[in-house]
C-alpha atoms as a PDB file:
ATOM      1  CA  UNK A   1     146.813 139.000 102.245  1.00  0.00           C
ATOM      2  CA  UNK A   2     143.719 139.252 104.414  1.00  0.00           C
ATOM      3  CA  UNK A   3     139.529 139.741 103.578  1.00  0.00           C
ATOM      4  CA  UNK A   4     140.345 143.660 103.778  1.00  0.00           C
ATOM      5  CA  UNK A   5     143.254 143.999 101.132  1.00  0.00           C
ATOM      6  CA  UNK A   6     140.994 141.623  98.605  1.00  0.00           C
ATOM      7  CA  UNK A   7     137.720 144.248  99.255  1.00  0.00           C
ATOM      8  CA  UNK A   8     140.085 147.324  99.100  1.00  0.00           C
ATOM      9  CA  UNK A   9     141.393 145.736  95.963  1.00  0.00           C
ATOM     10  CA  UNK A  10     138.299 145.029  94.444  1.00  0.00           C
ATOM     11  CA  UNK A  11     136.847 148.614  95.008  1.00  0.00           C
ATOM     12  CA  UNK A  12     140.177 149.999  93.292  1.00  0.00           C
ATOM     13  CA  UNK A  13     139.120 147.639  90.519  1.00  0.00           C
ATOM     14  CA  UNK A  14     135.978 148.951  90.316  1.00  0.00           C
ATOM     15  CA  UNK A  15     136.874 152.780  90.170  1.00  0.00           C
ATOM     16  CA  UNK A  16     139.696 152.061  87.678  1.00  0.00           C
ATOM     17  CA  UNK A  17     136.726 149.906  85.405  1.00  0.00           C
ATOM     18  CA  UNK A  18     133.979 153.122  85.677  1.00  0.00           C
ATOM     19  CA  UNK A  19     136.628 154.689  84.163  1.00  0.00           C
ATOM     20  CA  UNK A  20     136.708 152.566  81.682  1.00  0.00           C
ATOM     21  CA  UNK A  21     140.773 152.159  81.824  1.00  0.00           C
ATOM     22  CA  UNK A  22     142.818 148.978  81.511  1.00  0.00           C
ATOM     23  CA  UNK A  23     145.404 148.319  83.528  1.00  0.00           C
ATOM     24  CA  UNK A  24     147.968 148.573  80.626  1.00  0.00           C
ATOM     25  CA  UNK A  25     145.676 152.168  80.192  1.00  0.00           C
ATOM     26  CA  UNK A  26     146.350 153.389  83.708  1.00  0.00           C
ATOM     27  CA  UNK A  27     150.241 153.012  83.097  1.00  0.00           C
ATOM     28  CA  UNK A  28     149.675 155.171  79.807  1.00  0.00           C
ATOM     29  CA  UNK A  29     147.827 157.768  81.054  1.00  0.00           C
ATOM     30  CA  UNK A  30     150.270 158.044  84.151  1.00  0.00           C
ATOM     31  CA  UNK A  31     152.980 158.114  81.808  1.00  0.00           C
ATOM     32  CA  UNK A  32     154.514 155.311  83.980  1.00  0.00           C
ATOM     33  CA  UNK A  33     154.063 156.613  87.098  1.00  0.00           C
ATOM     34  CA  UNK A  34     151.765 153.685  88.006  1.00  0.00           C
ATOM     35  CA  UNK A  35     153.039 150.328  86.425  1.00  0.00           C
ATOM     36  CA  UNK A  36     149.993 148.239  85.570  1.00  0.00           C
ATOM     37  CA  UNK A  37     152.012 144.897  86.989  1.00  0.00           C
ATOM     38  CA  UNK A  38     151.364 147.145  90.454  1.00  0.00           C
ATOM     39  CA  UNK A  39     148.008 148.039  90.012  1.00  0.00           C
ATOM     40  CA  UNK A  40     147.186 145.306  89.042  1.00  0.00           C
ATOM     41  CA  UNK A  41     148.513 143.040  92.405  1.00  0.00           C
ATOM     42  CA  UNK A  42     146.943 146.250  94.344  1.00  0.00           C
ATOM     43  CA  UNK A  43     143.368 145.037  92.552  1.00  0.00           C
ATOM     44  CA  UNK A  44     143.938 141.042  93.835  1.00  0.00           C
ATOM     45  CA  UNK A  45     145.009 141.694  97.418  1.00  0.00           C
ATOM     46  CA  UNK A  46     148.628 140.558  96.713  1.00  0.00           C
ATOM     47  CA  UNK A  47     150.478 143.551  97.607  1.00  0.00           C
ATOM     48  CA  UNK A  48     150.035 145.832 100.499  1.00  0.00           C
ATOM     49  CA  UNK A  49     149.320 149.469  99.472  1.00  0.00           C
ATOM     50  CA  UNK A  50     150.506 152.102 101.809  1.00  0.00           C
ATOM     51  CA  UNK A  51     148.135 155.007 103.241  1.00  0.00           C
ATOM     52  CA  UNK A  52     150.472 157.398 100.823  1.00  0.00           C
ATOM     53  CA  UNK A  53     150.100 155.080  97.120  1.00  0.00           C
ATOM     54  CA  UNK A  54     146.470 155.056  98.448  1.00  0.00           C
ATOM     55  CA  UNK A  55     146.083 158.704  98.380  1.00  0.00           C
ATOM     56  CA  UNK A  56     148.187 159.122  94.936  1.00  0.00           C
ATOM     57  CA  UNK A  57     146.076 156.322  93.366  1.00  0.00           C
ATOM     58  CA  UNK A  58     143.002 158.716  94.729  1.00  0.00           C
ATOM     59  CA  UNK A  59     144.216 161.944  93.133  1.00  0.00           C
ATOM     60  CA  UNK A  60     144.902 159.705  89.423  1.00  0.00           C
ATOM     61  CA  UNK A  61     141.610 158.650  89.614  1.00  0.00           C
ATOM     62  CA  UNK A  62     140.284 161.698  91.254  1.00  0.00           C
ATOM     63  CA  UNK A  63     138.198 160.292  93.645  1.00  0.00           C
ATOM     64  CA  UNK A  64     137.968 161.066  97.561  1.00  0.00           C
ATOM     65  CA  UNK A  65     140.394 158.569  98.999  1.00  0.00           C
ATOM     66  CA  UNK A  66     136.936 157.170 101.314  1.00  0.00           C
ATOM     67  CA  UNK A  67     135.759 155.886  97.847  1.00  0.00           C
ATOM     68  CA  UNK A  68     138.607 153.482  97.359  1.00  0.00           C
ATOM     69  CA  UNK A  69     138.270 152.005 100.911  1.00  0.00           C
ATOM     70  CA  UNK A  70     135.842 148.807 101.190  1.00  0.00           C
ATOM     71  CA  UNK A  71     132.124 149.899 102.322  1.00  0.00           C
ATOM     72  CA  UNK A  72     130.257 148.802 104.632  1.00  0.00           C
ATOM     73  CA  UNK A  73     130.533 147.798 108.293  1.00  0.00           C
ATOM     74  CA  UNK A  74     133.868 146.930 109.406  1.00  0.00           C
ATOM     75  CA  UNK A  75     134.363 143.279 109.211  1.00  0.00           C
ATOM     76  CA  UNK A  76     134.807 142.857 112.923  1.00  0.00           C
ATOM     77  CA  UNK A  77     130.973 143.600 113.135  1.00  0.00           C
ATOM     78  CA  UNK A  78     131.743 146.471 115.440  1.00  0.00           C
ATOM     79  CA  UNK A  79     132.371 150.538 115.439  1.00  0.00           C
ATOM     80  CA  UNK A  80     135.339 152.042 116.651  1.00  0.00           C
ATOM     81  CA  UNK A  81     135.440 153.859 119.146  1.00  0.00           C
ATOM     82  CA  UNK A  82     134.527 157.509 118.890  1.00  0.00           C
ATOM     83  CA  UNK A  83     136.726 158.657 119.885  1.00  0.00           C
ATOM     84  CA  UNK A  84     140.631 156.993 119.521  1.00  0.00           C
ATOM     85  CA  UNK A  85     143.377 158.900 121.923  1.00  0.00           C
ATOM     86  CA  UNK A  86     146.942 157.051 121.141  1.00  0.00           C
ATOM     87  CA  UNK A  87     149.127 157.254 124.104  1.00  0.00           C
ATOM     88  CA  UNK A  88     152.518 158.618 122.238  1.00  0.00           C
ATOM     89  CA  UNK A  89     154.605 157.801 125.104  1.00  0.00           C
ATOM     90  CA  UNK A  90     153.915 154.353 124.673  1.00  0.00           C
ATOM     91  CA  UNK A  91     154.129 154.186 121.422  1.00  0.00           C
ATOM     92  CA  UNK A  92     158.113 156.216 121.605  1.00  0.00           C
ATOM     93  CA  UNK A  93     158.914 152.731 123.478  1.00  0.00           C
ATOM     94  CA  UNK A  94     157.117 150.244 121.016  1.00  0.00           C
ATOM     95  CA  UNK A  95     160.002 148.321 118.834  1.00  0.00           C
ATOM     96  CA  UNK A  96     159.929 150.225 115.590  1.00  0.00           C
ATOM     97  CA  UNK A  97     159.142 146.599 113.619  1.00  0.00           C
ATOM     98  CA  UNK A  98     156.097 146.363 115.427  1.00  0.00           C
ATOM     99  CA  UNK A  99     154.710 150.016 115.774  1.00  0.00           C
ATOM    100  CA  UNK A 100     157.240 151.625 112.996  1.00  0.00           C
ATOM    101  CA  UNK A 101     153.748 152.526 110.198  1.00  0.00           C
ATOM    102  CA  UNK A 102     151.816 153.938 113.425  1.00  0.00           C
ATOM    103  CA  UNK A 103     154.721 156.146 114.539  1.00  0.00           C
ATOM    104  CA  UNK A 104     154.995 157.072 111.173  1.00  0.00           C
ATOM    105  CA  UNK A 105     151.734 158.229 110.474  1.00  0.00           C
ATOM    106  CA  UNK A 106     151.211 159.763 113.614  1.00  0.00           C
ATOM    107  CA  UNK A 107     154.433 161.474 113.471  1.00  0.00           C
ATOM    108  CA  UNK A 108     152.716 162.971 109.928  1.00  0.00           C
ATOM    109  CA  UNK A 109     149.248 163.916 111.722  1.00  0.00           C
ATOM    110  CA  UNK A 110     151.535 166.064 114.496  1.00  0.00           C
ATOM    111  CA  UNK A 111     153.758 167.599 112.020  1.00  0.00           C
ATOM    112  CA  UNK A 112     150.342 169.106 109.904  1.00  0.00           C
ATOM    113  CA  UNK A 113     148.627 169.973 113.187  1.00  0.00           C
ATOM    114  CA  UNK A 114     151.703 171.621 114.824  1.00  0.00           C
ATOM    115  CA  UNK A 115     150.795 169.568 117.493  1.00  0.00           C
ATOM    116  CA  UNK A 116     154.027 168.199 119.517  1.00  0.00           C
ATOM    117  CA  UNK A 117     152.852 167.988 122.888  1.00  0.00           C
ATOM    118  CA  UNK A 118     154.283 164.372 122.437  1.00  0.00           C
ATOM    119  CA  UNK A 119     151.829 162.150 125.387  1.00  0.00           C
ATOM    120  CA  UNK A 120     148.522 161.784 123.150  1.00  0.00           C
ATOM    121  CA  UNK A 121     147.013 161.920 120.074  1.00  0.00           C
ATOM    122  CA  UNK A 122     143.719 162.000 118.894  1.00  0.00           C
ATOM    123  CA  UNK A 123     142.982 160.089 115.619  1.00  0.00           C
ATOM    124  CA  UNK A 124     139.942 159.561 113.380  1.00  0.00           C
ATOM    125  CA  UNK A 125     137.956 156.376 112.867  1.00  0.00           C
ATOM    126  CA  UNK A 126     139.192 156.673 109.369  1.00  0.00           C
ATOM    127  CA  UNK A 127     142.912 157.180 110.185  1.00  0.00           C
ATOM    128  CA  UNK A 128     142.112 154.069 112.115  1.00  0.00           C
ATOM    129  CA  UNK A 129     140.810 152.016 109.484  1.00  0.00           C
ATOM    130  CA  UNK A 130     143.943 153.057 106.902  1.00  0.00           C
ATOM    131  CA  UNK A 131     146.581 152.369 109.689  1.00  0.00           C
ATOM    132  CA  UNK A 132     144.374 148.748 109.280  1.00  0.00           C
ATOM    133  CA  UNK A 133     145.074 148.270 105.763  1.00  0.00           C
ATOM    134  CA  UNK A 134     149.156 149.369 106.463  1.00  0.00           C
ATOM    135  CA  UNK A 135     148.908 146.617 109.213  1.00  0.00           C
ATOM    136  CA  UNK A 136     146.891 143.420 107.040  1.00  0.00           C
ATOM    137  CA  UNK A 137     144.162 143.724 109.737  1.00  0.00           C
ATOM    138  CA  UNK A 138     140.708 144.558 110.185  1.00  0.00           C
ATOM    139  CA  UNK A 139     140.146 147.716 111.717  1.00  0.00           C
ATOM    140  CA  UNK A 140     139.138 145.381 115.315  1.00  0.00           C
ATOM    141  CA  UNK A 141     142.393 143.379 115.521  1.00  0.00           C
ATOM    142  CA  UNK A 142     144.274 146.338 115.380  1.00  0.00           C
ATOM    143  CA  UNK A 143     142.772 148.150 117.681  1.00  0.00           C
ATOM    144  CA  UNK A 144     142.761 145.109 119.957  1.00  0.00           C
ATOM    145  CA  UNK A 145     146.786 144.928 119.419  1.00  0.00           C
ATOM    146  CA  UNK A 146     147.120 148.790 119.843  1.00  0.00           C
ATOM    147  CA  UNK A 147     145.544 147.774 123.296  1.00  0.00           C
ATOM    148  CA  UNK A 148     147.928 144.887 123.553  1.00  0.00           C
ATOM    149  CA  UNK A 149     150.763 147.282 123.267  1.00  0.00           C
ATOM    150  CA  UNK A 150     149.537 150.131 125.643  1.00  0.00           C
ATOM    151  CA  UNK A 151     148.681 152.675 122.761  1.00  0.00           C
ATOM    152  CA  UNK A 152     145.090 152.559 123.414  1.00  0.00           C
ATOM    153  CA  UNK A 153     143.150 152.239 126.704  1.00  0.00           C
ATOM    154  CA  UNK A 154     141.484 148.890 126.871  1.00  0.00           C
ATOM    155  CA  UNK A 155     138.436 151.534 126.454  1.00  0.00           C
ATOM    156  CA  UNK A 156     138.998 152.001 123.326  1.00  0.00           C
ATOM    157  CA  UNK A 157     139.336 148.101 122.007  1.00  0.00           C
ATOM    158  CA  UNK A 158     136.118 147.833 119.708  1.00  0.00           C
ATOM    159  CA  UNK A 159     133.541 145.390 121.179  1.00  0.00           C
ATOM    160  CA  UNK A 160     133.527 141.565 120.176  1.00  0.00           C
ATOM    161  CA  UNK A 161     130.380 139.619 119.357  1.00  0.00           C
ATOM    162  CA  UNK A 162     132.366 135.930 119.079  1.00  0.00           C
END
């Protein structure tokens, strides 16, 4: 696993330790729902945790789900862009191993917006930075390979300093 999963790991470690829990104590007071093997692999950066677990592991610890993500500029030393339109079209024609988590989360943003216009979607910086911790990546390599693909306009790749 990459630099992010280990920070985003080490800031769920950090809220699960203010709350003075064990792991063994977060699969007690979950009743099982979160197995402390899991949580645990979550904390070291060894197993992906999906944008959904991420929000569930939020609402056990009730915590905004911005408070588990790593702080801090992005690693890539840049800002996304302000603005991020994804080209849906695009993305319809992307082979679902490569762009399967993006279609599925944008797929999710459309159905609570009631937005099906199906060419373009507008997404956060945030939704950005989750889709980054789906993909292993920092926030910049994926928005360079969401440029790669077409998604994004080459506008929209976050600026390089290397």
């Amino acid at each position: 696993m990459g630099d992010y999963a280990k920070a985003l790991g080490a800031k769920l470690r950090g809220i699960r330790q203010q709350q003075g829990l064990s792991l063994h104590g977060v699969e007690q007071k979950s009743g099982g729902r979160w197995k402390a093997v899991v949580v645990g692999s979550y904390e070291r950066g060894d197993r992906a945790v999906t944008v959904q677990k991420l929000a569930e592991l939020a609402d056990f610890y009730g915590v905004p789900v911005a408070e588990l993500l790593p702080e801090g500029r992005i690693p890539s030393g840049s800002e996304p862009a302000a603005k991020i339109v994804i080209n849906l079209e695009r993305l319809q024609a992307l082979p679902a191993e490569k762009a399967g988590p993006l279609a599925r989360y944008a797929a999710a943003i459309q159905s609570q917006r009631g937005d099906y216009n199906g060419k373009v979607l507008s997404i956060r910086n945030e939704d950005l930075r989750s889709l980054a911790i789906i993909y292993d990546m920092t926030p910049g390599d994926l928005s360079d390979q969401l440029v790669e693909w077409g998604v994004l306009p080459p506008e929209a790749r976050i600026g390089r300093e290397d």
